[in-house]
Every structure is written in C-alpha cells, then in structure tokens.
N, C-alpha and C. Protein backbone atom coordinates (compact mmCIF):
# COMPACT_ATOMS: atom_id res chain seq x y z
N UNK A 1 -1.83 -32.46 -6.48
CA UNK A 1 -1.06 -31.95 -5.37
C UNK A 1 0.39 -32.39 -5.50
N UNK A 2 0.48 -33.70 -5.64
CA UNK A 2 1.93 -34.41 -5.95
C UNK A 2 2.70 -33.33 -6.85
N UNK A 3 2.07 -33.02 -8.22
CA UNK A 3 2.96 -32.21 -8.96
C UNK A 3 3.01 -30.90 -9.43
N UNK A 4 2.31 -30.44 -7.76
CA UNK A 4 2.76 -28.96 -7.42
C UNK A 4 3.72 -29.25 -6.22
N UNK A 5 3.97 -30.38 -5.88
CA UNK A 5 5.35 -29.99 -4.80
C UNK A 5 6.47 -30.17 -5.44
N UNK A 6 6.44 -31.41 -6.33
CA UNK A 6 7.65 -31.59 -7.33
C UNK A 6 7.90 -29.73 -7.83
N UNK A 7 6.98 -29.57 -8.68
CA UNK A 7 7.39 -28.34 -9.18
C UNK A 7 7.84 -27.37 -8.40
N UNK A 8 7.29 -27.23 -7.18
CA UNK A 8 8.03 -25.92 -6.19
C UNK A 8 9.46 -26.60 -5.40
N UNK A 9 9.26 -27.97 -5.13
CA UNK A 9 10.87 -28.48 -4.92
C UNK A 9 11.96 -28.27 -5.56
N UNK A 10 11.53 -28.53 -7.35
CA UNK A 10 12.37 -28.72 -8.38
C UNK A 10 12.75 -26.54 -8.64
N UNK A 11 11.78 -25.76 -8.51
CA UNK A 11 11.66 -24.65 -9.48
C UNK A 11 11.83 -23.60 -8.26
N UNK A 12 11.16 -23.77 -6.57
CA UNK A 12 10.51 -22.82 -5.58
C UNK A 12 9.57 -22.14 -6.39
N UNK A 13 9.03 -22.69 -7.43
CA UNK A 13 7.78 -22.11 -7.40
C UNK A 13 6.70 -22.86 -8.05
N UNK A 14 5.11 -22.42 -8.35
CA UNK A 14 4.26 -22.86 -8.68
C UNK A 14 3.48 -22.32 -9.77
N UNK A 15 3.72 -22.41 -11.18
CA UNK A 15 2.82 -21.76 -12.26
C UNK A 15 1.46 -22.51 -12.61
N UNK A 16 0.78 -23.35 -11.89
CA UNK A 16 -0.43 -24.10 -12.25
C UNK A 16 -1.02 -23.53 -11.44
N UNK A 17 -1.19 -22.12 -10.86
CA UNK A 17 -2.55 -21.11 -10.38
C UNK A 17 -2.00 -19.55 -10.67
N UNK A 18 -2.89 -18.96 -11.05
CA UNK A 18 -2.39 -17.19 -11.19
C UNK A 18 -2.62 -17.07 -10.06
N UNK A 19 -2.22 -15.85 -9.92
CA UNK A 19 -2.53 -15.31 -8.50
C UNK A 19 -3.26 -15.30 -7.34
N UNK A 20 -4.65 -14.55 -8.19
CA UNK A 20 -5.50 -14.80 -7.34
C UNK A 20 -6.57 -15.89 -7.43
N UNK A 21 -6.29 -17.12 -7.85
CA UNK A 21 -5.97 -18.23 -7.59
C UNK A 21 -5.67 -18.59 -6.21
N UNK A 22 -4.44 -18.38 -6.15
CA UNK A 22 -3.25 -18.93 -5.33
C UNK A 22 -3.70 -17.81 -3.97
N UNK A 23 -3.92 -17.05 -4.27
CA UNK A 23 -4.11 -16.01 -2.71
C UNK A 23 -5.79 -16.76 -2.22
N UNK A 24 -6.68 -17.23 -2.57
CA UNK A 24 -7.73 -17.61 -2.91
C UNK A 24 -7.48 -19.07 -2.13
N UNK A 25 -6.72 -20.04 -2.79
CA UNK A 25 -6.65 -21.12 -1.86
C UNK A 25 -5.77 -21.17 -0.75
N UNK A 26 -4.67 -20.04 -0.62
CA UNK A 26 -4.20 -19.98 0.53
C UNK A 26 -4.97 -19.24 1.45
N UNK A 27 -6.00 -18.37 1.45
CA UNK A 27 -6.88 -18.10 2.38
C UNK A 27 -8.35 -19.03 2.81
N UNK A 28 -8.22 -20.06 2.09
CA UNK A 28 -9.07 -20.91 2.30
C UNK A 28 -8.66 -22.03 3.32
N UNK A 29 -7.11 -22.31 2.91
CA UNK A 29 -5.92 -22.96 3.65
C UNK A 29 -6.31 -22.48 5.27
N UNK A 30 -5.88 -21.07 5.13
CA UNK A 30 -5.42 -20.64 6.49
C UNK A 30 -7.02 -20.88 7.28
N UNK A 31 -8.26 -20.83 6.61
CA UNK A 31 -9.35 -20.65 7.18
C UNK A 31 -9.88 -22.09 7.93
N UNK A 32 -9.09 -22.98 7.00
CA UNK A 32 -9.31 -24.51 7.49
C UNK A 32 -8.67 -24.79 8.98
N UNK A 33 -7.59 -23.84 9.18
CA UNK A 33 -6.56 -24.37 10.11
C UNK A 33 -6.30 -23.67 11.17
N UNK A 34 -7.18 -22.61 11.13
CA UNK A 34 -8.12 -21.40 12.01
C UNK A 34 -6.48 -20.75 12.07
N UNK A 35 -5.61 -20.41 10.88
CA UNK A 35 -4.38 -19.33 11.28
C UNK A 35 -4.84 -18.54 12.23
N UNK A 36 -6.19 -17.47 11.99
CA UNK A 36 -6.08 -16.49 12.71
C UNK A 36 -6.16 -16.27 14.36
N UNK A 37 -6.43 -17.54 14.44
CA UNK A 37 -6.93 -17.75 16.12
C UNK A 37 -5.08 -17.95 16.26
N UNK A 38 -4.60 -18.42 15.51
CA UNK A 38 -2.98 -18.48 16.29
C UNK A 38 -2.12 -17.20 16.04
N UNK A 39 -2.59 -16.49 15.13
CA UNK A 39 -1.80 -14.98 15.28
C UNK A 39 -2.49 -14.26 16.54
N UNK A 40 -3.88 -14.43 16.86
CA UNK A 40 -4.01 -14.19 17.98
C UNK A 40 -3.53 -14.28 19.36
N UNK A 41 -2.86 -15.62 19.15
CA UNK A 41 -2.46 -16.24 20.49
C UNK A 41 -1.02 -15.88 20.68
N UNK A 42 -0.65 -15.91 19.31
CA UNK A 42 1.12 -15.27 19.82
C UNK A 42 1.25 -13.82 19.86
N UNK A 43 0.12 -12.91 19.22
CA UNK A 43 0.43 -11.56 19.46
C UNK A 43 0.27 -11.36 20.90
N UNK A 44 -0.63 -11.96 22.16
CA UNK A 44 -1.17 -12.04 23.28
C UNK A 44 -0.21 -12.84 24.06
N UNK A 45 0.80 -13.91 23.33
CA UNK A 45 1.84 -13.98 24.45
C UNK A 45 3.15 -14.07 24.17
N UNK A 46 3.39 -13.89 23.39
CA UNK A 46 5.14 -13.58 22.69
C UNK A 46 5.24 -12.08 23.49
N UNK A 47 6.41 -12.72 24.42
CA UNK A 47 7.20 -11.27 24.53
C UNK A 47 7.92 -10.11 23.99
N UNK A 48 7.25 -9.03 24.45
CA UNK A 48 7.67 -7.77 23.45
C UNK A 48 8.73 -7.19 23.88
N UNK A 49 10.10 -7.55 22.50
CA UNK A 49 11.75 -7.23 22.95
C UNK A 49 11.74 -5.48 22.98
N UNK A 50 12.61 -5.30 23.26
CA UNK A 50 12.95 -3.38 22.87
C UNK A 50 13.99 -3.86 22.40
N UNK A 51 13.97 -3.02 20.97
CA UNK A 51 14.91 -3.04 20.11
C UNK A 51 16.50 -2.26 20.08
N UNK A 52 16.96 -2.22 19.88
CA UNK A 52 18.21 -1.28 20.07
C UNK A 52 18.14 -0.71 18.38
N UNK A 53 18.42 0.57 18.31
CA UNK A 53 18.34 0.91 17.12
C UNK A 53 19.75 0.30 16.23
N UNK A 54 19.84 0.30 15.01
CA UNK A 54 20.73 -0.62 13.84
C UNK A 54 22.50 0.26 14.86
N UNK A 55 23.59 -0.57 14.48
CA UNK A 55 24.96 0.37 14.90
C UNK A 55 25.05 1.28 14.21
N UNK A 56 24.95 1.80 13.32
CA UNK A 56 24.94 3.03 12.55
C UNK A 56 24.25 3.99 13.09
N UNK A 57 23.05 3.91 13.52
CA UNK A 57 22.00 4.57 14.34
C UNK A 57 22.60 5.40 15.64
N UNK A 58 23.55 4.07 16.60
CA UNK A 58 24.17 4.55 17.65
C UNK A 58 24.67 5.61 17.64
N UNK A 59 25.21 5.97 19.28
CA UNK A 59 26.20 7.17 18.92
C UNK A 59 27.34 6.18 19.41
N UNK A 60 28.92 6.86 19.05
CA UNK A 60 29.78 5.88 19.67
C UNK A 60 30.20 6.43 21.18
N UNK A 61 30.50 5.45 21.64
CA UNK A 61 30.90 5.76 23.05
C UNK A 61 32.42 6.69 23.25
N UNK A 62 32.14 7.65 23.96
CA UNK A 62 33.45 8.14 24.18
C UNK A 62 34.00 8.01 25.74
C-alpha cells in the first residue's frame, strides 16, 4: 500500500494493477464503506439548483 501512494504522489498515477484490477478493488472499496447508501442520502437531500443556461446561451438584454 505504502508504494502505491508514493507512486500516485510522485507520478498521479498507479501502474501495479490493470484495469480491471483497479475497477475491481475500487468496487470492493466502495462496498466496504457502503458508498452507495451515501449517494443515496445526498441524492434525497442536496438541494436541486436551476441552472441558468451557459452566457452564450442567453439572449442579451435590450
């Protein structure tokens, strides 16, 4: 573990797992730490903004 943080400190990244590897223990990660019960909880109470479309989008004011 020590020298996969060195390496992603030193590099931002990690070549000691391929992919699915790495998708593999990060879903094992998230399963330990019950992620999904907390995407639950903020989709259910994070307030939902209304967006304004990009300024380009606008029209300009006359």
């Amino acid at each position: 573990m020590a020298l996969a943080m060195r390496e992603l400190k030193k590099t931002g990244d990690y070549t000691g797992l391929a992919e699915p590897q790495f998708v593999a223990a990060r879903k094992g990660v998230e399963d330990i730490i019950g992620l999904e019960a907390f995407y639950r909880i903020e989709q259910e109470t994070v307030e939902k903004s209304k967006r304004k479309p990009p300024a380009q989008a606008r029209r300009p004011r006359r």
